[in-house]
N, C-alpha and C. Protein backbone atom coordinates (compact mmCIF):
# COMPACT_ATOMS: atom_id res chain seq x y z
N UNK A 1 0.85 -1.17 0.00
CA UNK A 1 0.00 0.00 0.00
C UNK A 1 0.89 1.22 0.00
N UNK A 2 0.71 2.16 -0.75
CA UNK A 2 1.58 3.56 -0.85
C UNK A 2 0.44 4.63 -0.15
N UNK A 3 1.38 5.53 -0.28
CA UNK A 3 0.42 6.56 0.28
C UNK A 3 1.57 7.85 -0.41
N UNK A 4 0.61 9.03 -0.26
CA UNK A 4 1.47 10.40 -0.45
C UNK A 4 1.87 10.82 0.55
N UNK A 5 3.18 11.61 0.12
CA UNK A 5 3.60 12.49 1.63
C UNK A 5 2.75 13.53 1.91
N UNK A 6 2.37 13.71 2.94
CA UNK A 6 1.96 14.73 3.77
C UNK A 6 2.62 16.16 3.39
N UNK A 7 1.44 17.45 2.85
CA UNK A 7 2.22 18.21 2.50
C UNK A 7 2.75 19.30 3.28
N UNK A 8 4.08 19.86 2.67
CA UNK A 8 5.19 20.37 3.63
C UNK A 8 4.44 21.84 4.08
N UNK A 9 5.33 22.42 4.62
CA UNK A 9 5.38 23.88 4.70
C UNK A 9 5.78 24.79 3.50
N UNK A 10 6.00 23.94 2.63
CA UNK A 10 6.39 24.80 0.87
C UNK A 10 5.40 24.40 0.18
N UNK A 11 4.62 23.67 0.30
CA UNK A 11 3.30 22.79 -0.03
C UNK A 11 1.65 23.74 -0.07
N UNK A 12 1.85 24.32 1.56
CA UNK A 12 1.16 25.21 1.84
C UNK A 12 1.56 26.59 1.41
N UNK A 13 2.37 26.91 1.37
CA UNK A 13 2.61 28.27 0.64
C UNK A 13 2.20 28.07 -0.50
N UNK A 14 2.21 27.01 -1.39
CA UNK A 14 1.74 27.07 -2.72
C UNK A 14 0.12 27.07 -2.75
N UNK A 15 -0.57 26.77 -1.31
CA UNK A 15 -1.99 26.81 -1.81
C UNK A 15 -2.45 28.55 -0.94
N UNK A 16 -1.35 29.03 -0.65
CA UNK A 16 -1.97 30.50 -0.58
C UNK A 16 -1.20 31.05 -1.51
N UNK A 17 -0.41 30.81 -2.29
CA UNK A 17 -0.09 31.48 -3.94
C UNK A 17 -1.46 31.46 -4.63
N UNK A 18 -1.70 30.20 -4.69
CA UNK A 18 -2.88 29.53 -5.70
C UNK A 18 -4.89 30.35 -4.97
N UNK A 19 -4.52 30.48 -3.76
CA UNK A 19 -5.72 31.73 -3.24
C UNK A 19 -5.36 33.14 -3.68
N UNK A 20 -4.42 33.44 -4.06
CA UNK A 20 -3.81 34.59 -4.50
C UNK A 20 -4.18 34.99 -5.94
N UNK A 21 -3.72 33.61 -6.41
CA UNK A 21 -4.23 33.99 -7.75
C UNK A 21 -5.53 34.09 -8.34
N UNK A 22 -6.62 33.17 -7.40
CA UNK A 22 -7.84 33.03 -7.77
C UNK A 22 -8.66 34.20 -7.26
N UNK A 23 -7.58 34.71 -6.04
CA UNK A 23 -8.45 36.31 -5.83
C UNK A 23 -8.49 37.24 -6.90
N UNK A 24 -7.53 37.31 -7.61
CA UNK A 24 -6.75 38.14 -8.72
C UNK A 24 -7.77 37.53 -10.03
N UNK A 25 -8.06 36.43 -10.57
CA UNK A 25 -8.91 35.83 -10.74
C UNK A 25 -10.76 35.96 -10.70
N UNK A 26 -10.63 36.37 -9.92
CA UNK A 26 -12.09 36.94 -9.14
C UNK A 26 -12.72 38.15 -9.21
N UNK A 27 -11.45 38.92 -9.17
CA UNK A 27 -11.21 40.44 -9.05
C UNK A 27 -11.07 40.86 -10.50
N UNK A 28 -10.44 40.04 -11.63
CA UNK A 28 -10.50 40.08 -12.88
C UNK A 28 -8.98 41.17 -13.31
N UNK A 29 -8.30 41.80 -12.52
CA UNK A 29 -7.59 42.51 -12.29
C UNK A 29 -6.13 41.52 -11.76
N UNK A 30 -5.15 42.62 -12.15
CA UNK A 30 -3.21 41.68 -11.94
C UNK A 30 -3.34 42.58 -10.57
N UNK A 31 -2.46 42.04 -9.35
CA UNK A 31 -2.50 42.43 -8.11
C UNK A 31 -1.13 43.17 -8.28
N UNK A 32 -0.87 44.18 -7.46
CA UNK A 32 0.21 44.99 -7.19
C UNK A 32 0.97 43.64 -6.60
N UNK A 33 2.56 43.49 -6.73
CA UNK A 33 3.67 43.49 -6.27
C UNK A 33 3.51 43.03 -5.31
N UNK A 34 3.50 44.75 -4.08
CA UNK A 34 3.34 44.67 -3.13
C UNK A 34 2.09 44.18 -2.06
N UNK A 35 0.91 44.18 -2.77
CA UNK A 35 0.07 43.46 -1.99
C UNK A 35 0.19 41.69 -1.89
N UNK A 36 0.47 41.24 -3.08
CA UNK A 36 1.14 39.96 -3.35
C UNK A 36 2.12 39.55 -2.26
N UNK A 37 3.32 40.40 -2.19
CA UNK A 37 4.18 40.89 -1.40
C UNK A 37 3.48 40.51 0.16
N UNK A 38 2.84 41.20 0.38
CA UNK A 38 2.24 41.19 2.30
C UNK A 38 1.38 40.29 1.98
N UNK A 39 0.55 39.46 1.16
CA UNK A 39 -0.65 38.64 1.38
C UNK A 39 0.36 37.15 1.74
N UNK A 40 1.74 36.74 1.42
CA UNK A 40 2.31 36.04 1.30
C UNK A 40 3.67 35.85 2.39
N UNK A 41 3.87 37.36 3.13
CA UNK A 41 4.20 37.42 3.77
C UNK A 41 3.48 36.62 5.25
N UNK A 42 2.23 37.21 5.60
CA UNK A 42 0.99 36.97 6.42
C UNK A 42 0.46 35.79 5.97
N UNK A 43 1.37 34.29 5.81
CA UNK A 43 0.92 33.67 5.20
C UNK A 43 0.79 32.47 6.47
N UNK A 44 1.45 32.85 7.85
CA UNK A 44 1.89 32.50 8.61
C UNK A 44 1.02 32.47 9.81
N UNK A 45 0.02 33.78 9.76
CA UNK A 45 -1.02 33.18 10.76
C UNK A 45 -0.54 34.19 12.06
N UNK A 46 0.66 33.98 12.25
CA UNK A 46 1.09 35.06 12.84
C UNK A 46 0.61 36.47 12.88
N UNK A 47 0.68 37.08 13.80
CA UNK A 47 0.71 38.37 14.34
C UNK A 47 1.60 39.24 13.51
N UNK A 48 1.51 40.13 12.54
CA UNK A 48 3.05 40.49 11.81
C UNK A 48 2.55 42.26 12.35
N UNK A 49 3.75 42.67 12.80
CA UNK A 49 4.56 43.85 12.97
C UNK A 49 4.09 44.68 12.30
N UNK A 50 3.82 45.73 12.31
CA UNK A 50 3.74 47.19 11.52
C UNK A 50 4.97 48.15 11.34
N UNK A 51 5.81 47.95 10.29
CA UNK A 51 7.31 48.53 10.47
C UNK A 51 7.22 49.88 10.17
N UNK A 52 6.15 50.52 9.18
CA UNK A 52 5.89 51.79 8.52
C UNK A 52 4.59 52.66 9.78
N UNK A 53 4.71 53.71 8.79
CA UNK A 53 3.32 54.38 9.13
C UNK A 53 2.77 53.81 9.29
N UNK A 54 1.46 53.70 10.11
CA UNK A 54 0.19 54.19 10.37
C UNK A 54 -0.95 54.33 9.86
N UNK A 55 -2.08 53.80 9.79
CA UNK A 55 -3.45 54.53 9.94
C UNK A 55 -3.76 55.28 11.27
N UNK A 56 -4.39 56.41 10.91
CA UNK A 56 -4.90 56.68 12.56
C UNK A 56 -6.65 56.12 12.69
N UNK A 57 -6.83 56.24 13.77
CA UNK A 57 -7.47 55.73 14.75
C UNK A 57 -8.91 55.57 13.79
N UNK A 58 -9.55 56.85 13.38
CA UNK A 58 -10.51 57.37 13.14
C UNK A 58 -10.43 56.51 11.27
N UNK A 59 -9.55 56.40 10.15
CA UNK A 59 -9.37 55.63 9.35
C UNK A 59 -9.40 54.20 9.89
N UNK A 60 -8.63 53.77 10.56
CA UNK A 60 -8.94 52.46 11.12
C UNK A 60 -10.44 52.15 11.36
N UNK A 61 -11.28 52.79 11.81
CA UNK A 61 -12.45 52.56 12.44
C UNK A 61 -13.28 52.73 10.67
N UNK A 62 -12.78 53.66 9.95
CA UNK A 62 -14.12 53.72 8.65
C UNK A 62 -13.03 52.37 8.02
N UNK A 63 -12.00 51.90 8.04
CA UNK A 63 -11.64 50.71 6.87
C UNK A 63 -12.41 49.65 7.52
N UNK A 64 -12.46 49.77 9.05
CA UNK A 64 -13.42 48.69 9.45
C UNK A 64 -14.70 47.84 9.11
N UNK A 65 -15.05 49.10 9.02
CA UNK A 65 -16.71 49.22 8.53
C UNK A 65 -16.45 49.35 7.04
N UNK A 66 -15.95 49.81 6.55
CA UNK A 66 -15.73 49.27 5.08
C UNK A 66 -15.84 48.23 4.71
N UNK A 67 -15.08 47.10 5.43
CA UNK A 67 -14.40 45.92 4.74
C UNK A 67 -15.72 45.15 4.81
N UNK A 68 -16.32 45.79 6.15
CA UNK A 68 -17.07 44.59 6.62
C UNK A 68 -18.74 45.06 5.59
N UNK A 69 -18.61 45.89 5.31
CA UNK A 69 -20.15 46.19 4.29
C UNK A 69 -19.50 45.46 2.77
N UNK A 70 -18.13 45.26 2.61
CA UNK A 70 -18.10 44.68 1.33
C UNK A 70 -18.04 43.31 1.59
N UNK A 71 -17.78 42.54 2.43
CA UNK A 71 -18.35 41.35 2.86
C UNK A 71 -18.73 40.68 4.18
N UNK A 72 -19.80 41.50 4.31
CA UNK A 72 -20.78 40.99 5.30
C UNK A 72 -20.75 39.68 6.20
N UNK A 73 -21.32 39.55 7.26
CA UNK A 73 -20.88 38.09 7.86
C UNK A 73 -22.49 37.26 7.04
N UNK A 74 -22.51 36.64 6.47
CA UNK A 74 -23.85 35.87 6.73
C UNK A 74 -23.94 34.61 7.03
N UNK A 75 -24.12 33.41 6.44
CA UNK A 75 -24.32 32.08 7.39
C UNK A 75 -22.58 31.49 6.68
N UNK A 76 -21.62 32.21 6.42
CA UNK A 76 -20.32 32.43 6.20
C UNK A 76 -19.54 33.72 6.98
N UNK A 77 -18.60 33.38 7.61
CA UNK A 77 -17.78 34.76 8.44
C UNK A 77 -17.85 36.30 7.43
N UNK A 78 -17.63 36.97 8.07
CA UNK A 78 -17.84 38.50 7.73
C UNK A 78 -15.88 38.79 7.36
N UNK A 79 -16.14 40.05 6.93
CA UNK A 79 -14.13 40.32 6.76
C UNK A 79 -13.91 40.81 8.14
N UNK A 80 -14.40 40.93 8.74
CA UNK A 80 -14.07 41.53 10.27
C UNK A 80 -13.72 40.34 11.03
N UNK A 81 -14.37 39.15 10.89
CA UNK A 81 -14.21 37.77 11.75
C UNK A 81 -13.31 37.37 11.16
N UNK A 82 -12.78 37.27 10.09
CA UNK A 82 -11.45 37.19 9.65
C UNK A 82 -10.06 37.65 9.64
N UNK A 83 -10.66 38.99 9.97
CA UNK A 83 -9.05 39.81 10.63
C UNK A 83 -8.82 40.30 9.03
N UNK A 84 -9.75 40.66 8.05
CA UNK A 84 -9.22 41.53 7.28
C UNK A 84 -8.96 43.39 7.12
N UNK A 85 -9.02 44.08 8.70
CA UNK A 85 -8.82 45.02 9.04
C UNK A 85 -7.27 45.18 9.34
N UNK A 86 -6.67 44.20 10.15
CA UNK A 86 -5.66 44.11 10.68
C UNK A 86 -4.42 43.44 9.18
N UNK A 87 -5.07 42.86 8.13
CA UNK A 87 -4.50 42.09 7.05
C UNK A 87 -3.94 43.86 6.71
N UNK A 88 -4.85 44.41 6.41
CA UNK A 88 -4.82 45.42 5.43
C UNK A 88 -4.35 46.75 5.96
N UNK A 89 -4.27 46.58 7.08
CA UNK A 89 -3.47 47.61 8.36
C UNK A 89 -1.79 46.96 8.02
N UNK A 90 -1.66 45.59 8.22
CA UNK A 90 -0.39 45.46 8.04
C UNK A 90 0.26 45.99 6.88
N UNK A 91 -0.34 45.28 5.56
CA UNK A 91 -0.34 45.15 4.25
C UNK A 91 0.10 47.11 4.17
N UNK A 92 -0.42 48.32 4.77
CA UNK A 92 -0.43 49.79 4.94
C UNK A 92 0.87 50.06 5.90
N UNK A 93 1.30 49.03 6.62
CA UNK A 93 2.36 49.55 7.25
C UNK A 93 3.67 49.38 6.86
N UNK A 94 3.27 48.01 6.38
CA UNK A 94 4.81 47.42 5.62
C UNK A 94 5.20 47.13 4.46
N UNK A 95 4.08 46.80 3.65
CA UNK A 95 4.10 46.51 1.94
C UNK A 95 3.88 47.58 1.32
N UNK A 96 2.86 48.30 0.95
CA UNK A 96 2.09 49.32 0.26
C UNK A 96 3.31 50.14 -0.41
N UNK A 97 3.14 50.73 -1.53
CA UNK A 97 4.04 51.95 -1.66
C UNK A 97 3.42 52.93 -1.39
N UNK A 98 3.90 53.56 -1.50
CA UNK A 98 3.47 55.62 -0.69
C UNK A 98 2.67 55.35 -1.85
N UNK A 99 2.50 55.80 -3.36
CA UNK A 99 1.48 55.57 -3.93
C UNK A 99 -0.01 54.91 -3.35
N UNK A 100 0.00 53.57 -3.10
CA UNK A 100 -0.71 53.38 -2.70
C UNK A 100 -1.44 53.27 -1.38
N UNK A 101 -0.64 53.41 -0.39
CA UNK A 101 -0.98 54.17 0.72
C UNK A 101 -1.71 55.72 0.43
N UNK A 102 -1.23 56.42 -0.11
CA UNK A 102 -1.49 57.87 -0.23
C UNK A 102 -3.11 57.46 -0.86
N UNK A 103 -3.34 56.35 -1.69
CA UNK A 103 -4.79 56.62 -2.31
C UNK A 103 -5.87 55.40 -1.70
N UNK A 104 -4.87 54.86 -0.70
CA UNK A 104 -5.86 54.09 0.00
C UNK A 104 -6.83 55.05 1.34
N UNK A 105 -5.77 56.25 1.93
CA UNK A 105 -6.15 57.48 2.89
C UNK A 105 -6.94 58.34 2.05
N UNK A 106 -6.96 58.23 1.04
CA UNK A 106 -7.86 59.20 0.30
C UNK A 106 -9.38 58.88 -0.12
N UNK A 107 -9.50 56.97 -0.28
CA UNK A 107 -10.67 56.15 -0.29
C UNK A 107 -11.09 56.72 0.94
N UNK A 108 -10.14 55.97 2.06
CA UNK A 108 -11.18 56.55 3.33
C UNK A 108 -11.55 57.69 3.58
N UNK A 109 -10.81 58.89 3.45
CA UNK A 109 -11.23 59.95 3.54
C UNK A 109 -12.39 61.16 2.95
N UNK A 110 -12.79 59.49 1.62
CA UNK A 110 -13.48 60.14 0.46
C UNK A 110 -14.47 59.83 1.33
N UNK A 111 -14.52 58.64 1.58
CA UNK A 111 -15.87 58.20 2.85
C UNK A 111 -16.46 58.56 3.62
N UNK A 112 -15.50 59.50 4.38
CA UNK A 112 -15.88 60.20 5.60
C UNK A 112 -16.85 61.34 5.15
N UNK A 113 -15.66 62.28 3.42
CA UNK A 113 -16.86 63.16 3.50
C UNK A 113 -17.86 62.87 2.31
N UNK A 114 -17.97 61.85 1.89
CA UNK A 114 -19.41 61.50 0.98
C UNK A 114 -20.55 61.52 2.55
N UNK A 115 -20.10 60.82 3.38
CA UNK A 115 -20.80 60.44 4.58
C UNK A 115 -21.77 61.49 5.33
N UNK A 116 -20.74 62.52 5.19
CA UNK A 116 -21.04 63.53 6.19
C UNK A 116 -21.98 64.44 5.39
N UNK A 117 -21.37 64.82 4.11
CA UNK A 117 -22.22 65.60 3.10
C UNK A 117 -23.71 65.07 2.85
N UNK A 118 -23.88 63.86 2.71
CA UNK A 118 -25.24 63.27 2.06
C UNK A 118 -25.80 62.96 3.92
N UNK A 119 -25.28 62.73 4.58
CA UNK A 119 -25.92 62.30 5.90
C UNK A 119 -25.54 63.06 7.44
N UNK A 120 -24.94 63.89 7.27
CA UNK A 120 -24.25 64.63 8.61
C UNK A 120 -23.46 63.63 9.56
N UNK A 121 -23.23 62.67 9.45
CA UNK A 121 -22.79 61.91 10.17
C UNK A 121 -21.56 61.26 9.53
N UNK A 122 -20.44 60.93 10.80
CA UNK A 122 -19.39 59.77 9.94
C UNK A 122 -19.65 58.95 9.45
N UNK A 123 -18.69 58.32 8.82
CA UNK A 123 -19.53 56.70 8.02
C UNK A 123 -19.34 56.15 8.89
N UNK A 124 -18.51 55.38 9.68
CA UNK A 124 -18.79 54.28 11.10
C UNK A 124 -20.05 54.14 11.42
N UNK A 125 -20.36 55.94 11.54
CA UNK A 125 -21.79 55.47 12.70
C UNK A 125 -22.80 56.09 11.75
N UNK A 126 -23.17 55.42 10.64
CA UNK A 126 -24.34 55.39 9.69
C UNK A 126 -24.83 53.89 9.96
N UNK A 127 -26.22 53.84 9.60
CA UNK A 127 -26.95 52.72 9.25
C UNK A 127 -26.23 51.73 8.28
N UNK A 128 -26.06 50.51 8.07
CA UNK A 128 -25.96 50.01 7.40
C UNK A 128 -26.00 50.42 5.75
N UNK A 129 -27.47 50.49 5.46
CA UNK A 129 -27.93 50.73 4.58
C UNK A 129 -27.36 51.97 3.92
N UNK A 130 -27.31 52.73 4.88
CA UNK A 130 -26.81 54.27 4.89
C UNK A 130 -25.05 53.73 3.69
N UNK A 131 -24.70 53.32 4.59
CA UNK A 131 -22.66 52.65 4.76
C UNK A 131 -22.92 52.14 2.84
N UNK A 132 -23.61 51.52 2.83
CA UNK A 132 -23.65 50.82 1.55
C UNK A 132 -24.03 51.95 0.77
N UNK A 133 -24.92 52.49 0.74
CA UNK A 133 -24.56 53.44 -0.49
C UNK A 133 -24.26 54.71 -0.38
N UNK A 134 -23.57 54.98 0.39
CA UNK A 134 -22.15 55.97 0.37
C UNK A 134 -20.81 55.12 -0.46
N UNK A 135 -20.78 53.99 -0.05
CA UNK A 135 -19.67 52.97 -0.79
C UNK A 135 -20.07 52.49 -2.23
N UNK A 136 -21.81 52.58 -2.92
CA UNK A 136 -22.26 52.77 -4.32
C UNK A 136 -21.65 54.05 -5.07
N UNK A 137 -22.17 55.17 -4.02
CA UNK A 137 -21.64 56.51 -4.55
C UNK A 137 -19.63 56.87 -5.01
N UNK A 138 -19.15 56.05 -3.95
CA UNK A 138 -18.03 56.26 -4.41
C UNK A 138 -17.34 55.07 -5.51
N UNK A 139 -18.10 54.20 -5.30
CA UNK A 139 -17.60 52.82 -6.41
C UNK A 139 -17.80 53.72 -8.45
N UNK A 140 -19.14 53.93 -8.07
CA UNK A 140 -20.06 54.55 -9.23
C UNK A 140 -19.94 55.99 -9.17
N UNK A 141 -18.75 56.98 -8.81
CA UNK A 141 -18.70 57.98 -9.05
C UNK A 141 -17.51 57.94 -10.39
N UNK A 142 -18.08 59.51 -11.10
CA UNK A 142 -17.73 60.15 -12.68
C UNK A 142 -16.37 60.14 -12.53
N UNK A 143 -15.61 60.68 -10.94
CA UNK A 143 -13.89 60.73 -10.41
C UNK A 143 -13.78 59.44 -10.69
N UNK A 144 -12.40 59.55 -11.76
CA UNK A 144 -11.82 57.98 -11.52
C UNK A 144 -10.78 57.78 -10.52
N UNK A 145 -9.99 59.05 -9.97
CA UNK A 145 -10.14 58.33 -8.78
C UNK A 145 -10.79 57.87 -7.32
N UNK A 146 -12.00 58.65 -7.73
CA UNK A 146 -12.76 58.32 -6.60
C UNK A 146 -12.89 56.50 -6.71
N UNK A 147 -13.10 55.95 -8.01
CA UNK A 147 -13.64 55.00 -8.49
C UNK A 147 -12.23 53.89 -8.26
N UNK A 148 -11.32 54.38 -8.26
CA UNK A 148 -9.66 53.17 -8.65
C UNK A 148 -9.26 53.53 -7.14
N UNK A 149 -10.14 54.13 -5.83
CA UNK A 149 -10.03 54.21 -4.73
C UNK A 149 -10.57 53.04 -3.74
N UNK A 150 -12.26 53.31 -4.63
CA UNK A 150 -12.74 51.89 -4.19
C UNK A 150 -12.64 50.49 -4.73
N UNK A 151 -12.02 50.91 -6.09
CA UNK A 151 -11.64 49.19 -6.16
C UNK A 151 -10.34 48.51 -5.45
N UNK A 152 -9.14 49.54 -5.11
CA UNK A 152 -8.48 49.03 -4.58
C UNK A 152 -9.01 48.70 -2.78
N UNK A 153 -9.80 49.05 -1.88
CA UNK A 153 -10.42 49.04 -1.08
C UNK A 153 -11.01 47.44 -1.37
N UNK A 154 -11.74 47.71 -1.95
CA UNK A 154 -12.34 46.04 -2.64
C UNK A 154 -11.11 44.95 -2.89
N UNK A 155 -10.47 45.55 -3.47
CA UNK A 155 -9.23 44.54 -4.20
C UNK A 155 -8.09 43.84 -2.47
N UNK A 156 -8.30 44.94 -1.74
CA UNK A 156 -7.86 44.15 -0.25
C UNK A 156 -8.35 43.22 0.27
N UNK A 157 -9.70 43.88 0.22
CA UNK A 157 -10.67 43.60 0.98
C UNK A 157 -10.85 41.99 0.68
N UNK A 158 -10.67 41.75 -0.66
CA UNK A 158 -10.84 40.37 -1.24
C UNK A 158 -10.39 39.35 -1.14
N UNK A 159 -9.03 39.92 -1.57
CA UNK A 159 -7.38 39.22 -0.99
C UNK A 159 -7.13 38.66 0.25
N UNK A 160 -7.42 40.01 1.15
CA UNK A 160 -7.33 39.43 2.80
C UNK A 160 -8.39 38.77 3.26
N UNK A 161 -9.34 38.34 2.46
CA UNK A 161 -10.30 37.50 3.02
C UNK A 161 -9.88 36.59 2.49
N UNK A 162 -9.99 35.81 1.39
CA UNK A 162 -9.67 34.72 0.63
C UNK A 162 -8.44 34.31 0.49
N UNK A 163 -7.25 34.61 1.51
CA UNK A 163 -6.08 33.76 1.44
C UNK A 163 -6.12 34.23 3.13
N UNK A 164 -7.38 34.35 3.79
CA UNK A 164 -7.35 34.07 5.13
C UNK A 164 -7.47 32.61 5.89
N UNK A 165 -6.83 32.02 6.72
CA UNK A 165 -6.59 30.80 7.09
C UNK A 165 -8.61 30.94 7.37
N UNK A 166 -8.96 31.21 8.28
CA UNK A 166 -10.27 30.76 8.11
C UNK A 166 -11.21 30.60 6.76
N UNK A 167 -11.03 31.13 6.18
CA UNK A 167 -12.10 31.24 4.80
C UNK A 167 -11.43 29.97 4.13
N UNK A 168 -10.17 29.74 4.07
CA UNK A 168 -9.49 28.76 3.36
C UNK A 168 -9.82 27.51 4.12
N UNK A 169 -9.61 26.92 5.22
CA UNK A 169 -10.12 25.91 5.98
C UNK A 169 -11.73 25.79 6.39
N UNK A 170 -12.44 26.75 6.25
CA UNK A 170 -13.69 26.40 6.71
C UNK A 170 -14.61 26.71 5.35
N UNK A 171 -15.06 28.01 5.33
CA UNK A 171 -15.05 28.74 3.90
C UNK A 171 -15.29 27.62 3.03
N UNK A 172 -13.66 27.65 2.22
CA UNK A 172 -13.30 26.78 0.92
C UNK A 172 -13.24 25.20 0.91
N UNK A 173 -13.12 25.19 2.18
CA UNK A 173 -12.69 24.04 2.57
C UNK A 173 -11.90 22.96 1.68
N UNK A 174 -10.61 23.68 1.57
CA UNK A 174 -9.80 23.35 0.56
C UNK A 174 -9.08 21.62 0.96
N UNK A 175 -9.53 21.21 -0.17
CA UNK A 175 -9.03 19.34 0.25
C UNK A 175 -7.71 19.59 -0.80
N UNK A 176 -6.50 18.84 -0.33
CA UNK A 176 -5.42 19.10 -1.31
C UNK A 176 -5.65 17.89 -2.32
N UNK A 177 -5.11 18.34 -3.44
CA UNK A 177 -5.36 17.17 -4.82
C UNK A 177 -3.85 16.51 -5.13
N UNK A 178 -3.60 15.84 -5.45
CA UNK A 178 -4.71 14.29 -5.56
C UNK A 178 -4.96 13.77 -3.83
N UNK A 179 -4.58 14.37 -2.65
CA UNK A 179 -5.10 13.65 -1.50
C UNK A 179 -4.48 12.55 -1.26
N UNK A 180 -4.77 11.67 -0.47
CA UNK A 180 -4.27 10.31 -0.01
C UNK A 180 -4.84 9.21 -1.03
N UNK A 181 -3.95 8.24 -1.75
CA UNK A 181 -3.97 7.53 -2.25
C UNK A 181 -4.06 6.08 -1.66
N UNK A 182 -5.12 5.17 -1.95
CA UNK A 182 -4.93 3.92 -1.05
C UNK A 182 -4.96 3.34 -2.66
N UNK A 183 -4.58 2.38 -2.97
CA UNK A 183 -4.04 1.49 -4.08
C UNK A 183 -4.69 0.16 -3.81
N UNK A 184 -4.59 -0.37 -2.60
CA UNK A 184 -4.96 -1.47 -2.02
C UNK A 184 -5.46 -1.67 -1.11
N UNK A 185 -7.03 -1.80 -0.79
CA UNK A 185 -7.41 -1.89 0.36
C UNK A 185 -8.43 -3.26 0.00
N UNK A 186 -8.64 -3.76 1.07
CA UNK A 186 -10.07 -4.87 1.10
C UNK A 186 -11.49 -4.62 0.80
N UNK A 187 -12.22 -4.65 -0.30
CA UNK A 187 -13.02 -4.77 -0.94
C UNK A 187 -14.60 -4.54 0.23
N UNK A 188 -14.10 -5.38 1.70
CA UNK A 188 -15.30 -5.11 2.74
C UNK A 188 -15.16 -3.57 3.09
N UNK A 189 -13.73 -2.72 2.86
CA UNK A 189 -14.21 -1.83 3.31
C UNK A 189 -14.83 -0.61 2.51
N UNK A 190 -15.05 -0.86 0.97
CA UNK A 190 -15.83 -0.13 0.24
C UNK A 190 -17.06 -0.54 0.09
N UNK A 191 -16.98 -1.98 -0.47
CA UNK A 191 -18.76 -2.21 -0.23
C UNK A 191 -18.49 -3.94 -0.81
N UNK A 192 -19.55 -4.25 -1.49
CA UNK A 192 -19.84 -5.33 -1.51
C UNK A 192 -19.94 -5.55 -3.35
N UNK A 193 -19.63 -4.65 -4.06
CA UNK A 193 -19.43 -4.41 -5.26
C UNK A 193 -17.87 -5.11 -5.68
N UNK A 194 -17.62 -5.16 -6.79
CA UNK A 194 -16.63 -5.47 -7.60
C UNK A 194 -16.89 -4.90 -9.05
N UNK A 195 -15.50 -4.36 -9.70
CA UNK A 195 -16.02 -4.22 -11.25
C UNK A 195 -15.07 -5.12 -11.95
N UNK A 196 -15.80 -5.88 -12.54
CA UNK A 196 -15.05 -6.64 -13.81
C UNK A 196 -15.31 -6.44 -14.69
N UNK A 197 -13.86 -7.02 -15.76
CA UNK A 197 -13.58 -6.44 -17.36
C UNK A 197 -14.01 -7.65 -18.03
């Protein structure tokens, strides 16, 4: 009887390459470098460091509520139960280039004042309903960059969910291929069948 080896720790990096790509895939769009870069870094499950700047407090709190109106918890985890706030906090401290840092603070900031203008209020503390289409208005606004603000917002948002150890183990529930091979086993323990030629 053979069997396959058990796969390694280079094994598993290849099936969060392969979530990487199918986000990219999904998204229909080639991923920056650097987000590639930190999604692969954080591949570890670990706690990772913030070596750069910063979000402050008040951005932290609208990417929150961002992430989590672009994917909601429903009878599947939410991006918040996943830790895609903290993915994408890292991904801002240590990967990002100033480019894209500079227009990821500008998504949020577009947020705050679409928010405030159409509703007097921050976006955090809007209704739901409210949150969602302030995030229509800026997806579907005439500014392209209002518009290449929220897709990259989305384009995190996606990434750090779908090469998140939970979404991948429970979620996807990713079985590795070809799996365990039995070649030879006793016939009682499949059934009571045989096929002959």
């Amino acid at each position: 009887m053979s069997t396959l080896p058990v796969p390694s720790s280079d094994n598993l990096d290849l099936t969060r390459r392969e979530a990487i790509k199918r986000a990219a895939l999904f998204l229909g769009v080639a991923l920056s470098p650097s987000i590639v870069r930190g999604a692969l870094a954080t591949a570890s499950g670990a706690s990772q460091p913030v070596t750069g700047k910063s979000l402050g407090d008040a951005q932290r709190a609208i990417l929150a509520v961002a992430v989590e109106r672009i994917l909601p918890r429903t009878d599947s985890p939410g991006a918040i139960d996943v830790g895609v706030p903290a993915f994408i906090h890292v991904l801002y401290g240590s990967y990002l280039t100033a480019e894209e840092k500079a227009q990821l603070e500008r998504g949020l900031n577009r947020l705050e004042k679409l928010s405030r203008s159409a509703h007097r209020r921050g976006f955090a503390d809007l209704a739901a309903n409210q949150q969602d289409a302030v995030l229509r208005t800026l997806a579907e606004s005439a500014d392209s960059d209002d518009a290449q603000c929220f897709q990259q917002l989305r384009q995190l948002t996606l990434v750090g969910y779908f090469t998140s150890k939970p979404v991948g183990t429970t979620v996807l529930q990713y079985d590795p291929v070809p799996g365990r091979y039995q070649g030879d086993i006793p016939l009682s323990e499949v059934g009571k069948s045989a096929w002959y030629m």
